[in-house]
Each structure stands twice: as C-alpha cells, then as structure tokens.
C-alpha atoms as a PDB file:
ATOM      1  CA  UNK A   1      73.305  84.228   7.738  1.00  0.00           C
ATOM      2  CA  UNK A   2      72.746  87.519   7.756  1.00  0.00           C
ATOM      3  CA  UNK A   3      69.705  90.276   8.507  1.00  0.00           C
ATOM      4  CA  UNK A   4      67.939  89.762   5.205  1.00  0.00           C
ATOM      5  CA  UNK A   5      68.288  86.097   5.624  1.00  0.00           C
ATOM      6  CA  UNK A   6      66.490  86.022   8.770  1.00  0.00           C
ATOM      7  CA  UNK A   7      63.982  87.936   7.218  1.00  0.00           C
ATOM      8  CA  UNK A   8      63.256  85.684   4.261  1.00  0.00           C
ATOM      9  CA  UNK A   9      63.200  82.612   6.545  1.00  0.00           C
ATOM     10  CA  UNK A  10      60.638  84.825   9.014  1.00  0.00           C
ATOM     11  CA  UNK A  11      58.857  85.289   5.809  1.00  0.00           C
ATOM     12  CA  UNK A  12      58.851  82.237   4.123  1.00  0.00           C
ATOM     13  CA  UNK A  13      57.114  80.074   8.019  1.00  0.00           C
ATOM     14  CA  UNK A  14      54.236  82.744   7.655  1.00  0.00           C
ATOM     15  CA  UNK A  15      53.578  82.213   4.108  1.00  0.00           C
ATOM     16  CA  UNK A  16      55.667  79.779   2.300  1.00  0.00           C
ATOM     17  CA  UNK A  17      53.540  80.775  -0.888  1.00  0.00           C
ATOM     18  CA  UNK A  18      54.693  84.261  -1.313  1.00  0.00           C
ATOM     19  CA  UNK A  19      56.006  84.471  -5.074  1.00  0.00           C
ATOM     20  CA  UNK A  20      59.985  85.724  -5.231  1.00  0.00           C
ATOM     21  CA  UNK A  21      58.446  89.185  -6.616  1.00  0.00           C
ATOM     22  CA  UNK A  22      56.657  89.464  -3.266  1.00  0.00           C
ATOM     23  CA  UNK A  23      59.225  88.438  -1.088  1.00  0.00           C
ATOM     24  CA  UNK A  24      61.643  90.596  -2.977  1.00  0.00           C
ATOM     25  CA  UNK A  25      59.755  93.488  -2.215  1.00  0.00           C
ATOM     26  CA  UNK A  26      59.589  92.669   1.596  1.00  0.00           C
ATOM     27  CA  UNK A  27      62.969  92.295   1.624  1.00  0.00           C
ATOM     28  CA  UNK A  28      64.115  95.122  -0.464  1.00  0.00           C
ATOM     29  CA  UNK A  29      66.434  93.102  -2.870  1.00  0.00           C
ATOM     30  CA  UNK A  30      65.315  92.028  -6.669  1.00  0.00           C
ATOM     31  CA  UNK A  31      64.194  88.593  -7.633  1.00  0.00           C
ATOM     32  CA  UNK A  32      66.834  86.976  -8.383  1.00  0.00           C
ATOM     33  CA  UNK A  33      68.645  88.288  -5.693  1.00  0.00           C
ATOM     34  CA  UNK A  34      65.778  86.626  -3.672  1.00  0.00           C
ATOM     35  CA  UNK A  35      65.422  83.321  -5.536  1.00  0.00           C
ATOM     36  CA  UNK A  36      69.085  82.714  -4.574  1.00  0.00           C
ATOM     37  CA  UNK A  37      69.544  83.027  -1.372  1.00  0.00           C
ATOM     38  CA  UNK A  38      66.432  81.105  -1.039  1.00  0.00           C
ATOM     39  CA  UNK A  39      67.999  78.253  -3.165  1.00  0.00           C
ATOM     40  CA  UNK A  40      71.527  78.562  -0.519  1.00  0.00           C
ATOM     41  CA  UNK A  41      69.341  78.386   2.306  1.00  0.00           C
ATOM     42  CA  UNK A  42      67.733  74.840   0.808  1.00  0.00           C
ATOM     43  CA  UNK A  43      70.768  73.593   0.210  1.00  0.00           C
ATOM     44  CA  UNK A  44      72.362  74.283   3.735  1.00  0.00           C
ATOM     45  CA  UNK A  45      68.902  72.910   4.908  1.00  0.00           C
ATOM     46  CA  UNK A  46      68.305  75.906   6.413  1.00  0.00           C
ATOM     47  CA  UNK A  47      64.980  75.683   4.834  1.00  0.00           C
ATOM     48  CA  UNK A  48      64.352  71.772   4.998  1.00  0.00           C
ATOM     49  CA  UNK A  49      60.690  71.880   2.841  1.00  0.00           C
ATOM     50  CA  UNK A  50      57.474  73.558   2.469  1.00  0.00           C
ATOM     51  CA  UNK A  51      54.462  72.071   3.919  1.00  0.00           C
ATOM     52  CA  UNK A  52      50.729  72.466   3.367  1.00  0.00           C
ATOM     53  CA  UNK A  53      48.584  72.487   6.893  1.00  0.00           C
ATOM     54  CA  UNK A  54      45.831  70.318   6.341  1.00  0.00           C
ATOM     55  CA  UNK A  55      42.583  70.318   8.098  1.00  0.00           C
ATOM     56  CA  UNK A  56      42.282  66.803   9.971  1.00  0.00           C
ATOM     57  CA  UNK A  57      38.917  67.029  10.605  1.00  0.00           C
ATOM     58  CA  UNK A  58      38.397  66.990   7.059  1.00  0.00           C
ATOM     59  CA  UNK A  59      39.965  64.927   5.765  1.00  0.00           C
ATOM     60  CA  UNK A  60      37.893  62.603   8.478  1.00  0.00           C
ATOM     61  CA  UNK A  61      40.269  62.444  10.946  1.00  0.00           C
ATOM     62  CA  UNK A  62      38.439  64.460  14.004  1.00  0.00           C
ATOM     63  CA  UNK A  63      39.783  62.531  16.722  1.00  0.00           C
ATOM     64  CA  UNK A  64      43.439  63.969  18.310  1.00  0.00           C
ATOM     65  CA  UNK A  65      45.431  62.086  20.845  1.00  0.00           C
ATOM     66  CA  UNK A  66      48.509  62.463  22.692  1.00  0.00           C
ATOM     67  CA  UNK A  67      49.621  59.352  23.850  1.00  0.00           C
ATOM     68  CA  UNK A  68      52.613  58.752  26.387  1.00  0.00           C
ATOM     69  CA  UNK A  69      54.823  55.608  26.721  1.00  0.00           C
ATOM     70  CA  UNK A  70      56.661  54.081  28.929  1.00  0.00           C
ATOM     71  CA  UNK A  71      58.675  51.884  26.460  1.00  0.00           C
ATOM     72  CA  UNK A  72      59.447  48.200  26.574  1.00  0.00           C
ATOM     73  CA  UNK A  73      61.151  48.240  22.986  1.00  0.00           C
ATOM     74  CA  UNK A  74      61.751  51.694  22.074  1.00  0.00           C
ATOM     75  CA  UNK A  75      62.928  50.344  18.623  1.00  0.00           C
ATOM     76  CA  UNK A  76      60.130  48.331  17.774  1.00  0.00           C
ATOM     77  CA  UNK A  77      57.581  51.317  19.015  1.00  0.00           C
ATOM     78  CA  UNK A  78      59.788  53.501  16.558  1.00  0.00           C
ATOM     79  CA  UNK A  79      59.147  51.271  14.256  1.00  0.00           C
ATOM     80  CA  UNK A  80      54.963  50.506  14.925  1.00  0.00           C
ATOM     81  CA  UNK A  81      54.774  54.195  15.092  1.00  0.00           C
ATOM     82  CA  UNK A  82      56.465  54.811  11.707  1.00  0.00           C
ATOM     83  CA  UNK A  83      54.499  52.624   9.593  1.00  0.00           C
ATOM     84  CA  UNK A  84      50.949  53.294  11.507  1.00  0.00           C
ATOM     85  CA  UNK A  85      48.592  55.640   9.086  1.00  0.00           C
ATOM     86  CA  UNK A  86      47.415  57.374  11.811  1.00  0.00           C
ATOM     87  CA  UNK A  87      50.534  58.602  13.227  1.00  0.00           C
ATOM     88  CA  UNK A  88      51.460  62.495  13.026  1.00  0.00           C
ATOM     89  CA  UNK A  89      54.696  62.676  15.049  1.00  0.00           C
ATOM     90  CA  UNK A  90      56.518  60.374  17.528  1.00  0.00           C
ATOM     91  CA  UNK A  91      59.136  61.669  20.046  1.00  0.00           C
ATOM     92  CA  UNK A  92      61.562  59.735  21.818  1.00  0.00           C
ATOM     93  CA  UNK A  93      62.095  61.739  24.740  1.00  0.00           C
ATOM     94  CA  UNK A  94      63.982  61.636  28.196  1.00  0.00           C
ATOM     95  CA  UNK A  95      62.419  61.611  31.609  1.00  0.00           C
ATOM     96  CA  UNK A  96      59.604  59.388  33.218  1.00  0.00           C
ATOM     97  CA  UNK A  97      58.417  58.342  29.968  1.00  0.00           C
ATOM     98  CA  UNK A  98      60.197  57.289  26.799  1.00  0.00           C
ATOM     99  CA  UNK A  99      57.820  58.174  23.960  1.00  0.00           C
ATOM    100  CA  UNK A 100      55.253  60.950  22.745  1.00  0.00           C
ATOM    101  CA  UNK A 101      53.161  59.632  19.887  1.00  0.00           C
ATOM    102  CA  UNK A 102      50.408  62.423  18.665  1.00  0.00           C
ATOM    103  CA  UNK A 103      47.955  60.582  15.848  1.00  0.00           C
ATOM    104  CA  UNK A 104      44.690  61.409  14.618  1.00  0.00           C
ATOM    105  CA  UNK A 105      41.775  58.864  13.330  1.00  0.00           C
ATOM    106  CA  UNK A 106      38.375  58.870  12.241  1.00  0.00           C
ATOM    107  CA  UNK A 107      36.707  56.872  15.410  1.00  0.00           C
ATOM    108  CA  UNK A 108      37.173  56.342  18.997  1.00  0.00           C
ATOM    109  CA  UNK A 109      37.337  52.637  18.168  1.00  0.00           C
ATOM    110  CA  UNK A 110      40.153  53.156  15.558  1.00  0.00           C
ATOM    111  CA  UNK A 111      41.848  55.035  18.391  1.00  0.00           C
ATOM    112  CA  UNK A 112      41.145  51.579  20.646  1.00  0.00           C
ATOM    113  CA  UNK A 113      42.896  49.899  18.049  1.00  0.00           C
ATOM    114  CA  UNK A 114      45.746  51.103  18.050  1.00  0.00           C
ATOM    115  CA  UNK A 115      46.154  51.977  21.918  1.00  0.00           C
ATOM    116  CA  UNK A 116      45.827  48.031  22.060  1.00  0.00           C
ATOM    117  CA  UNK A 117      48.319  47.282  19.284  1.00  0.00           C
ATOM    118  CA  UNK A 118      50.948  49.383  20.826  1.00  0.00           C
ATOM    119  CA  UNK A 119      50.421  47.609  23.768  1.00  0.00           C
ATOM    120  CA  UNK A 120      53.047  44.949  23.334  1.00  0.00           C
ATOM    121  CA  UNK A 121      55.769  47.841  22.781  1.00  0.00           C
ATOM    122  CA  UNK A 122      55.175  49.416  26.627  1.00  0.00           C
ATOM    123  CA  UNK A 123      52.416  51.374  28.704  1.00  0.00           C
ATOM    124  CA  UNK A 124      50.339  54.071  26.961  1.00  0.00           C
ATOM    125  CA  UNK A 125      49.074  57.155  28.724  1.00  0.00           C
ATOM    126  CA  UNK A 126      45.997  58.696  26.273  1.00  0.00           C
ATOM    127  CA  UNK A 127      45.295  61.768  26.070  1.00  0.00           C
ATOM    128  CA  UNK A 128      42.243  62.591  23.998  1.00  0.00           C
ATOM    129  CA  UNK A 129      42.750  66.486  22.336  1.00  0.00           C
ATOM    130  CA  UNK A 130      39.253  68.612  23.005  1.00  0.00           C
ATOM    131  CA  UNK A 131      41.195  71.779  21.533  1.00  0.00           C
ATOM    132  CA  UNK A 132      43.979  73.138  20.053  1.00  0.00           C
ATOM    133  CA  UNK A 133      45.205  76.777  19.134  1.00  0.00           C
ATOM    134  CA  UNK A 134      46.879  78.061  16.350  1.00  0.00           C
ATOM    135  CA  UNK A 135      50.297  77.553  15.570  1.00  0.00           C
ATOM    136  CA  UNK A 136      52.673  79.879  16.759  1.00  0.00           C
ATOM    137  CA  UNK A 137      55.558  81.073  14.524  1.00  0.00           C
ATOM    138  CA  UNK A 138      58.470  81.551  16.590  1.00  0.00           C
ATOM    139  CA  UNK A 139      61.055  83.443  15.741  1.00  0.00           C
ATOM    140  CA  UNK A 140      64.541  80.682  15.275  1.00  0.00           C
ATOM    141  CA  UNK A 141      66.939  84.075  15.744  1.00  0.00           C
ATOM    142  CA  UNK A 142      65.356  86.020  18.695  1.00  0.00           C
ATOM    143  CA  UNK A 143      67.828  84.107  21.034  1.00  0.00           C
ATOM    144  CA  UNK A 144      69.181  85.684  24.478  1.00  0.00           C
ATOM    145  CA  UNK A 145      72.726  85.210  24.279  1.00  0.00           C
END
C-alpha cells in the first residue's frame, strides 16, 4: 500500500459514502483511478465492508450491557451468543475471564433473560452502559516502528 492508499482507507472509515468523484478529488487522482484501487483494496480485504451506524435506542433497543464470563463451555457460549438477537459482539479473550459479550435490548427484563440463559455456559459479570462516546477513528498506519 502506498500514501494515497492510506488516504482513501482514512477516507473511506470517516465517510464510507463519499462518491468516487469526491474521493478523487481528496486524493488528487481521477475516478477511475479511484474506483480501482478501491476495488484492489476489497479484494485484498483491506476494506472488508461498509457499514451503516444505527441508532439502538431507536430502533428500541435503549438498554447497553457489557457482560463478562468466566466460561464453562466456551463453544457452546460461542454458539448461544451467535444466534441470540440481542447480541452486538462477543470476544473470546485471555486473562481472568474468557468472554466479553456487549448486547443491547429493549427491557431490563429482556436483559434478565438472557443473563439467566447464559447461565448454564459459565458466570456472567453485567455491566449495565449509562454512556458512551463517539467512535473514534483511529488511524490503522500511524504505527511506531
């Protein structure tokens, strides 16, 4: 990769809507130019999608949790987690616990529910959200070497 591919990646997590014209322009190169080396870095996964961020609280889902596992059956928690509705991200993950699971529902007692379905898969730790902050775009090339 070089400079003017880091750029169009920088780009492209700020505002993945930009038309090729406009991120042509930012980059100094034409559109087509553009369009292709967007197209190479999709197919070397560079660029794995294009997501919209959706507001959870409305789309009734106002209730954020972080919840922490110490894992019985790390497969079949995998597995709960995968197929649960309300699950955002799990995280297998090393240290005193073996899981991070962050969901979001629409009630306290959905949120119930589920911490006592997981139950049979380990030992949740809940941890209700009361805030979060905006996103923070970090740049994938600033790297101390």
């Amino acid at each position: 990769m070089d400079q003017i591919d880091k750029n169009i990646v920088r780009i492209l997590q700020s505002n993945a809507k930009i038309s090729m014209k406009d991120l042509a322009d930012a980059v100094h190169l034409s559109p087509p130019s553009v369009t292709e080396r967007v197209r190479k870095l999709e197919e070397q996964q560079i660029i794995e999608g294009y997501h919209a961020h959706v507001s959870l609280k409305k789309m009734n889902r106002p209730i954020s949790a972080l919840i922490l596992f110490e894992s019985k059956d790390c497969k079949s928690l995998a597995s709960f987690c995968h197929n649960h509705p309300d699950v955002l991200e799990c995280y297998r993950v090393a240290g005193e616990i073996s899981y991070i699971v962050k969901l979001a529902t629409h009630s306290v007692e959905s949120l119930e529910k589920f911490i006592d379905a997981s139950m049979q898969y380990g030992t949740p730790s809940t941890n209700i959200v009361l805030s979060s902050h905006e996103k923070k775009v970090v740049d994938p090339f600033d790297v101390e070497e």
